[in-house]
Protein backbone atom coordinates (compact mmCIF):
# COMPACT_ATOMS: atom_id res chain seq x y z
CA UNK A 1 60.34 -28.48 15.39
CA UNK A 2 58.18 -26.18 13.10
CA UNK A 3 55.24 -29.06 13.57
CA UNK A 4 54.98 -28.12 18.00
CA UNK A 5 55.19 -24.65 17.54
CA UNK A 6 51.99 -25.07 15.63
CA UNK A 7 50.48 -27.08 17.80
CA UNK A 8 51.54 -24.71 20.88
CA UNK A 9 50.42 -21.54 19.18
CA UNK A 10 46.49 -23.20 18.40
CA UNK A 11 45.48 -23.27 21.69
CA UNK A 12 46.71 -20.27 22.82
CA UNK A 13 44.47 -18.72 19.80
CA UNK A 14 41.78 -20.52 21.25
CA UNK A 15 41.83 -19.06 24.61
CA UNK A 16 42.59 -15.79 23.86
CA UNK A 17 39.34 -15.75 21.43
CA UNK A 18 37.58 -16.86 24.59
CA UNK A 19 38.81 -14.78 27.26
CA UNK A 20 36.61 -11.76 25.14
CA UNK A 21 32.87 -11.57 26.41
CA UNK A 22 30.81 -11.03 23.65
CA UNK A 23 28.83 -8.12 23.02
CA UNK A 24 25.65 -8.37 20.85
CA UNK A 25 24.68 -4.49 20.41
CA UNK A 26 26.84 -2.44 18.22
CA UNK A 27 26.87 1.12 19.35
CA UNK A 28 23.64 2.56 19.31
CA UNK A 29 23.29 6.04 16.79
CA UNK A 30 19.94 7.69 16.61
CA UNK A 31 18.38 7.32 13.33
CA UNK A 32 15.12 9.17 12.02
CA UNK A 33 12.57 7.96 9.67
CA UNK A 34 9.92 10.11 7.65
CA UNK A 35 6.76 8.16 6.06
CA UNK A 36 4.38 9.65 3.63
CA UNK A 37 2.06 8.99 0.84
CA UNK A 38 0.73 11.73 -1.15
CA UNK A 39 -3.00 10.71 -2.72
CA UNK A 40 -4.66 12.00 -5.43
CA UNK A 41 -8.21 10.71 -3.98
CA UNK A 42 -8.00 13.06 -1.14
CA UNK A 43 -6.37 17.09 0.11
CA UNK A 44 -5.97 15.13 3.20
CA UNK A 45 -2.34 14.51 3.34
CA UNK A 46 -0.61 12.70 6.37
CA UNK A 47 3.19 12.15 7.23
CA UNK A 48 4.94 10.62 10.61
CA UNK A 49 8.18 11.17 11.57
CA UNK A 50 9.86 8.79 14.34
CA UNK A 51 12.94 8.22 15.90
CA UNK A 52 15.16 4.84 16.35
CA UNK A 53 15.65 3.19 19.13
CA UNK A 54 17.21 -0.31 21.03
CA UNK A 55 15.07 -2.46 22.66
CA UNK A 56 15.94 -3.71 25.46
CA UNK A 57 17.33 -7.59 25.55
CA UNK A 58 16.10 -7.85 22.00
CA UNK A 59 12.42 -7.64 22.31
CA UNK A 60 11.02 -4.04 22.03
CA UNK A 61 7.39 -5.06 23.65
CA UNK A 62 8.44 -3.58 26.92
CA UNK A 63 9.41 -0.21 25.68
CA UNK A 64 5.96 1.52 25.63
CA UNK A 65 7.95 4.96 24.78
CA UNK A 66 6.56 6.93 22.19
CA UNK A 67 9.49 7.66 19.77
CA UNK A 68 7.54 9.87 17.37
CA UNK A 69 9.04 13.06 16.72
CA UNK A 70 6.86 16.57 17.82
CA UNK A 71 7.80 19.73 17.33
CA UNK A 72 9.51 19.58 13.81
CA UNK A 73 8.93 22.55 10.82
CA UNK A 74 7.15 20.07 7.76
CA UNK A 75 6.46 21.49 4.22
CA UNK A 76 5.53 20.56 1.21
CA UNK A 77 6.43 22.08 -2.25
CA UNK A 78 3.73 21.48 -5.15
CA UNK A 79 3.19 23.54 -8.24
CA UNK A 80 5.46 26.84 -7.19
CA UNK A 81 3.18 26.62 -3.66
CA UNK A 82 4.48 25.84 -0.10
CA UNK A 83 2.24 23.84 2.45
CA UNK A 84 2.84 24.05 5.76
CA UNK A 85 1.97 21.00 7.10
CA UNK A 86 0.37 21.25 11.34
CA UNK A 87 1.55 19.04 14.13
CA UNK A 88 -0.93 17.19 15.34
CA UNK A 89 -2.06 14.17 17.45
CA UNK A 90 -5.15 11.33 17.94
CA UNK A 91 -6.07 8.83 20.58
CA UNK A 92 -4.82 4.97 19.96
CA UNK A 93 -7.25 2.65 18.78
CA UNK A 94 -4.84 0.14 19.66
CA UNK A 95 -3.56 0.98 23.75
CA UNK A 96 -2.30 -2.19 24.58
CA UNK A 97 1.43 -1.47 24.39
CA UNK A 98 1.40 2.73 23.56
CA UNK A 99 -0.99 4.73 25.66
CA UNK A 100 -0.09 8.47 24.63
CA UNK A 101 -1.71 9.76 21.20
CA UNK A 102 0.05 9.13 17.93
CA UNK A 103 1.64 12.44 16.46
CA UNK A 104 1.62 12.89 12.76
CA UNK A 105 1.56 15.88 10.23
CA UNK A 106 -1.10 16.84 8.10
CA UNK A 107 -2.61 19.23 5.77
CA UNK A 108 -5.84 19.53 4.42
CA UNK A 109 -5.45 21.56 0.79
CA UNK A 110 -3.33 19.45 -1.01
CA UNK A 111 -4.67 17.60 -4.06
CA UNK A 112 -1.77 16.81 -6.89
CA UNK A 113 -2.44 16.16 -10.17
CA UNK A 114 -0.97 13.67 -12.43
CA UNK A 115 3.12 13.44 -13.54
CA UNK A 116 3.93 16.38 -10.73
CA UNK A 117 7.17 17.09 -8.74
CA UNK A 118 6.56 16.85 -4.73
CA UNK A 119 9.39 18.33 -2.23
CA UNK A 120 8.97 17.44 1.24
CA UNK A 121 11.12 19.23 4.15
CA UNK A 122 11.11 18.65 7.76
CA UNK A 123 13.37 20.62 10.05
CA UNK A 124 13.55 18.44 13.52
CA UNK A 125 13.87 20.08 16.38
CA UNK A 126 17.77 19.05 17.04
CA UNK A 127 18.44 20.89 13.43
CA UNK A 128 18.77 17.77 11.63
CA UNK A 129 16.90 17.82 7.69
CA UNK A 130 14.87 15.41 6.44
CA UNK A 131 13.76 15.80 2.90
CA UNK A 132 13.20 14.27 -0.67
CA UNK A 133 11.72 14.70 -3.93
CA UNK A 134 8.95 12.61 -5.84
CA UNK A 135 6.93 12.67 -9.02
CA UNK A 136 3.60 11.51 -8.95
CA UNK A 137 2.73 8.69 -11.45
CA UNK A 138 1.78 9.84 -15.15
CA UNK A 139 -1.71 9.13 -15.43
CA UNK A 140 -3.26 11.08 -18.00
CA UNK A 141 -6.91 11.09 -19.53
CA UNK A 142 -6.10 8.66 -22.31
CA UNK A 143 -4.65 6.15 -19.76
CA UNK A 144 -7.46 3.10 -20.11
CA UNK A 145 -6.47 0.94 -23.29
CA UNK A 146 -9.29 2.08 -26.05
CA UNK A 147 -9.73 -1.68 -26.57
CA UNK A 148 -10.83 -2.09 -22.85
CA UNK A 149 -14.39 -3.30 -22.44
CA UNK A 150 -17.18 -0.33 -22.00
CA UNK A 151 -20.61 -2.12 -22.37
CA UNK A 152 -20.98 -5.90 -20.42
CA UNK A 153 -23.14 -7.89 -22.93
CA UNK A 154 -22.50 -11.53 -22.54
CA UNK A 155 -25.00 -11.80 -25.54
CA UNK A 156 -21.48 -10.01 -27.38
CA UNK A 157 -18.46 -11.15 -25.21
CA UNK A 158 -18.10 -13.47 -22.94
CA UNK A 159 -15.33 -11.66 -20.38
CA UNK A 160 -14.58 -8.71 -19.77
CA UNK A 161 -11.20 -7.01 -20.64
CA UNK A 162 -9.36 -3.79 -18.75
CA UNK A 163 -6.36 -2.39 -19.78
CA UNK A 164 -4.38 0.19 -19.14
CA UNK A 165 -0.88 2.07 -19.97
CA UNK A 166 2.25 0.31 -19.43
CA UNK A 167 4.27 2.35 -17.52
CA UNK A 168 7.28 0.63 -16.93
CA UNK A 169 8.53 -0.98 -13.85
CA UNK A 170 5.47 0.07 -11.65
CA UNK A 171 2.95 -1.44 -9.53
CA UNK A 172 -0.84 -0.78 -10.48
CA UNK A 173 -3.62 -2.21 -7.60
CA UNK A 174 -6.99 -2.89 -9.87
CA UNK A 175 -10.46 -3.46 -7.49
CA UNK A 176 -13.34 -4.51 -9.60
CA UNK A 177 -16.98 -3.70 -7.54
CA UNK A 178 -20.27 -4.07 -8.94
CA UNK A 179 -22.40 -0.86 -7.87
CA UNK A 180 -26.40 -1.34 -6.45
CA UNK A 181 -28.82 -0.21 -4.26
CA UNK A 182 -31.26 -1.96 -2.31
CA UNK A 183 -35.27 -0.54 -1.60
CA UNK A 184 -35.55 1.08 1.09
CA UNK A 185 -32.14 2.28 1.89
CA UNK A 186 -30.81 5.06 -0.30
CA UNK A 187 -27.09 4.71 0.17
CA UNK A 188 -25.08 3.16 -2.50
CA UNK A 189 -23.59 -0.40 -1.96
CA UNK A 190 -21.12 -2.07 -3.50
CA UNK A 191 -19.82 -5.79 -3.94
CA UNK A 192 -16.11 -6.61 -5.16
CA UNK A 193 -15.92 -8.90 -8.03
CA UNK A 194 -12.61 -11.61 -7.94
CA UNK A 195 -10.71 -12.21 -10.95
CA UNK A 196 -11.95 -15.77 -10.47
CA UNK A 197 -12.90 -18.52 -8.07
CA UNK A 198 -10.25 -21.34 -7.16
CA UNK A 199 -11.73 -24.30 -6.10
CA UNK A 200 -10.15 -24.85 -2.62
CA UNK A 201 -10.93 -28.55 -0.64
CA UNK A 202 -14.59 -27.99 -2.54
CA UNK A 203 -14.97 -24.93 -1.84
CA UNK A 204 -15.29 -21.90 -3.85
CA UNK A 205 -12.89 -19.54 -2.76
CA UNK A 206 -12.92 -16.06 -4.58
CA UNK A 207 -9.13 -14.46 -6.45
CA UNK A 208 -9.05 -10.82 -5.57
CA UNK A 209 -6.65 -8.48 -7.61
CA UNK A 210 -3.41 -7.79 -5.73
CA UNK A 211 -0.86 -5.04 -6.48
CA UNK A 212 0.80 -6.45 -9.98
CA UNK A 213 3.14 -4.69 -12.56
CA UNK A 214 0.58 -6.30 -15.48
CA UNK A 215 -1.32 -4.07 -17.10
CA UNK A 216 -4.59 -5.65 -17.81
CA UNK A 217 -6.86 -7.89 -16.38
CA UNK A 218 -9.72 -10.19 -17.49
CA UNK A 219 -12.83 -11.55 -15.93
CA UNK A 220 -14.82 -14.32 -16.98
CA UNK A 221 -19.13 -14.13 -17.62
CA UNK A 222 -18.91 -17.17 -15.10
CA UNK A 223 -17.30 -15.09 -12.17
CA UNK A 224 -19.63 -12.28 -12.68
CA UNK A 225 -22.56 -14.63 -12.83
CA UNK A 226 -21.64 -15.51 -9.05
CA UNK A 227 -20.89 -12.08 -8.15
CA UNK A 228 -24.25 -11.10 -9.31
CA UNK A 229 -26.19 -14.08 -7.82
CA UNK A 230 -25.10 -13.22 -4.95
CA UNK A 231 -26.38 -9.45 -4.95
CA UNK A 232 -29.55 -10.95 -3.54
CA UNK A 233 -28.07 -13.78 -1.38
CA UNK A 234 -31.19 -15.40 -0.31
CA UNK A 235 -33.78 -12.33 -0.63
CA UNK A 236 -36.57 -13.81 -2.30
CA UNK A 237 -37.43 -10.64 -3.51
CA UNK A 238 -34.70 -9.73 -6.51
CA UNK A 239 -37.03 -6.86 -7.87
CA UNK A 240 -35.89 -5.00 -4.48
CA UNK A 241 -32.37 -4.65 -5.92
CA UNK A 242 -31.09 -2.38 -8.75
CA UNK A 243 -27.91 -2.83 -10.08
CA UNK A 244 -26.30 0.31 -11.64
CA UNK A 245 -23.10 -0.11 -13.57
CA UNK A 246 -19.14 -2.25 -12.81
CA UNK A 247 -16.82 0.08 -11.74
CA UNK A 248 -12.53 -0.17 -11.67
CA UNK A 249 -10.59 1.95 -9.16
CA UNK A 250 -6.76 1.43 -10.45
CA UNK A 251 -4.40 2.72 -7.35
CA UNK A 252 -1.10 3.59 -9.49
CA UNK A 253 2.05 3.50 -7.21
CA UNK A 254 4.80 5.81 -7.82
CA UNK A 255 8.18 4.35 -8.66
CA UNK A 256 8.84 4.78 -4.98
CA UNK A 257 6.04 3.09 -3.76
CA UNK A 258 6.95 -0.06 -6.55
CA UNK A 259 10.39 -0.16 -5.11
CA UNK A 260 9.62 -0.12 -1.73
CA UNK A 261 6.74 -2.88 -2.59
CA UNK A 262 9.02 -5.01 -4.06
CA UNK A 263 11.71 -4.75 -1.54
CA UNK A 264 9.00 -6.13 0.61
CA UNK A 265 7.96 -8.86 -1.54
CA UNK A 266 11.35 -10.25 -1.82
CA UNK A 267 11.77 -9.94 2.00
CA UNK A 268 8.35 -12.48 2.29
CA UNK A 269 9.10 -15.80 2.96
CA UNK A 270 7.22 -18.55 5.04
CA UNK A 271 9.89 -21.07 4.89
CA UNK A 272 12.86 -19.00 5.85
CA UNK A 273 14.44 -16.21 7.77
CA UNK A 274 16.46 -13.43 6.21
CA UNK A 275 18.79 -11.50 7.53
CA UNK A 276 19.80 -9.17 4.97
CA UNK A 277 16.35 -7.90 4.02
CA UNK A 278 15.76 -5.01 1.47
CA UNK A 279 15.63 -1.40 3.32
CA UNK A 280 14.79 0.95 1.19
CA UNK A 281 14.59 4.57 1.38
CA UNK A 282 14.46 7.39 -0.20
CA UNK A 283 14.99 10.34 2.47
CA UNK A 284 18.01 12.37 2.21
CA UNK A 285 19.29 13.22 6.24
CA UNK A 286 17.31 9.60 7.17
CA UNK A 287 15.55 6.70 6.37
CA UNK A 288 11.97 6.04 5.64
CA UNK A 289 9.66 6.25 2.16
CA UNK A 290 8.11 9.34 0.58
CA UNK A 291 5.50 8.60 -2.47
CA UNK A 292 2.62 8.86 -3.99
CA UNK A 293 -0.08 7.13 -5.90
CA UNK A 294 -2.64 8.12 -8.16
CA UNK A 295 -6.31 6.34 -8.12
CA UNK A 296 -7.98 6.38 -11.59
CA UNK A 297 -11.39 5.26 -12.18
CA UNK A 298 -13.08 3.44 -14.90
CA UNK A 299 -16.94 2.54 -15.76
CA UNK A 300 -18.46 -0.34 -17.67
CA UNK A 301 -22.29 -0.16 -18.12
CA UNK A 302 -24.10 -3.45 -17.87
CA UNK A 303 -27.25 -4.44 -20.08
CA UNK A 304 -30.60 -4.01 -18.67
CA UNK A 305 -31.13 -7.43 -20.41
CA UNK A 306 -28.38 -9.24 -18.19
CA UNK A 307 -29.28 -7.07 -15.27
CA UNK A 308 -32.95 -8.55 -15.46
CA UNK A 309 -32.07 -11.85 -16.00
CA UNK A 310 -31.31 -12.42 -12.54
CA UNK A 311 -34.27 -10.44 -11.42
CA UNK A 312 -32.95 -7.29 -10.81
CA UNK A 313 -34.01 -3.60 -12.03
């Protein structure tokens, strides 16, 4: 008897289950999201602040709607000052789904200096607060390795070696350029230098530097060979080119910034689809990221002797 009243009672599951439609959207609750980066390598600061919204039957390419918040009361705390940050707007360079202006914040007078507390408010106008608190990364004077290469003699070494303080669990963005000018045309030029060259179906295909939590790098006399042959390109005339010195412009990303990076590397995938992605945020009222980085530079003087040897001044 017990085994037909659990045969009865499965269907009767089953068509109950089905009788619900289903509804894909779960209720809809505004949400608000403040983005900024505060730079060391500028006073120019800049910070959006936008609103959440549901697109309509999952694809939000027909909702041209502007969801950028206007109106709201932004400051900034730094060093025992407050800065008032102004509402402002510019025109698209991209119109082909939004056609108003983009609204963001900005002030013009803010420069931070290294290992620094940051407090960022914004009042919206429905009375809701967005804010946080940051500390920009600790770069000091001393913050190149001493052992890190100053002079480029390949007569003396035969790569050259940057390092840099370990600051923990940080990301640090290195670009290598070789600095030059060319006759006639006063302006300085640069050309980036790769970490190396990876042969690729034959062809030479140059290794740029990409955000990393290593603190060093090293370049090879062969990769810098390239990068200097091709100063000149095809110009026949090498004496028209003077090469001045190898510069490094380290970006150091806040601990923020390295979270948030990471979150998106782990998201990254080509061969699958998540659905639980990383979202992080640091905004108290909100969502969104608030951080800073700090861009250090470093010089490395290159022989006249090497410089010449290509045919260079």
């Amino acid at each position: 008897m017990k085994r037909i009243l659990y045969i009865i009672a499965i269907p009767v599951l089953f068509f109950y289950s089905c009788s619900n439609s289903l509804n894909p959207y779960a209720p809809a609750r505004p949400r608000y999201i403040l983005n900024g980066i505060i730079r060391n390598d500028t006073s120019f600061q800049v910070v959006t602040i936008t609103e959440s919204y549901r697109p309509s039957n999952f694809n939000p390419t027909p909702d041209t709607e502007d969801v950028s918040i206007k109106g709201a009361e932004v400051n900034i705390w730094y060093n025992d000052t407050l800065y008032a940050l102004r509402d402002s707007s510019i025109n698209r360079i991209d119109t082909s789904r939004y056609t108003s202006k983009v609204n963001f914040y900005y002030c013009n007078n803010l420069k931070p200096g290294p290992n620094a507390d940051i407090e960022i408010q914004a009042l919206l106008p429905n009375g809701l607060l967005l804010s946080s608190v940051i500390r920009t990364p600790d770069v000091e004077n001393d913050f190149f390795d001493p052992a890190s290469v100053t002079v480029f003699d390949p007569t003396q070494i035969s790569q050259v070696y940057v390092g840099w303080k370990d600051l923990g669990n940080v990301y640090y963005a290195p670009k290598i350029s070789i600095i030059y000018y060319q006759k006639g045309d006063t302006s300085q030029k640069e050309i980036s230098v790769p970490l190396n060259y990876v042969n690729q179906n034959g062809n030479l295909v140059p290794n740029y530097p990409q955000p990393t939590k290593i603190n060093f790098f090293n370049i090879d006399l062969s990769t810098i060979n390239q990068v200097m042959s091709s100063i000149a390109g095809s110009d026949k005339n090498k004496s028209d080119f003077t090469v001045s010195k190898m510069m490094v412009d380290l970006i150091v990303y806040d601990s923020n910034l390295s979270t948030y990076f990471s979150s998106l590397q782990q998201s990254i995938d080509g061969f699958t689809v998540q659905l639980d992605a990383s979202d992080y945020s640091n905004i108290t009222g909100g969502f969104g990221i608030f951080g800073s980085y700090y861009k250090v530079s470093y010089r490395i003087d290159i022989t006249r002797a090497y410089i010449n040897s290509f045919g260079y001044n």
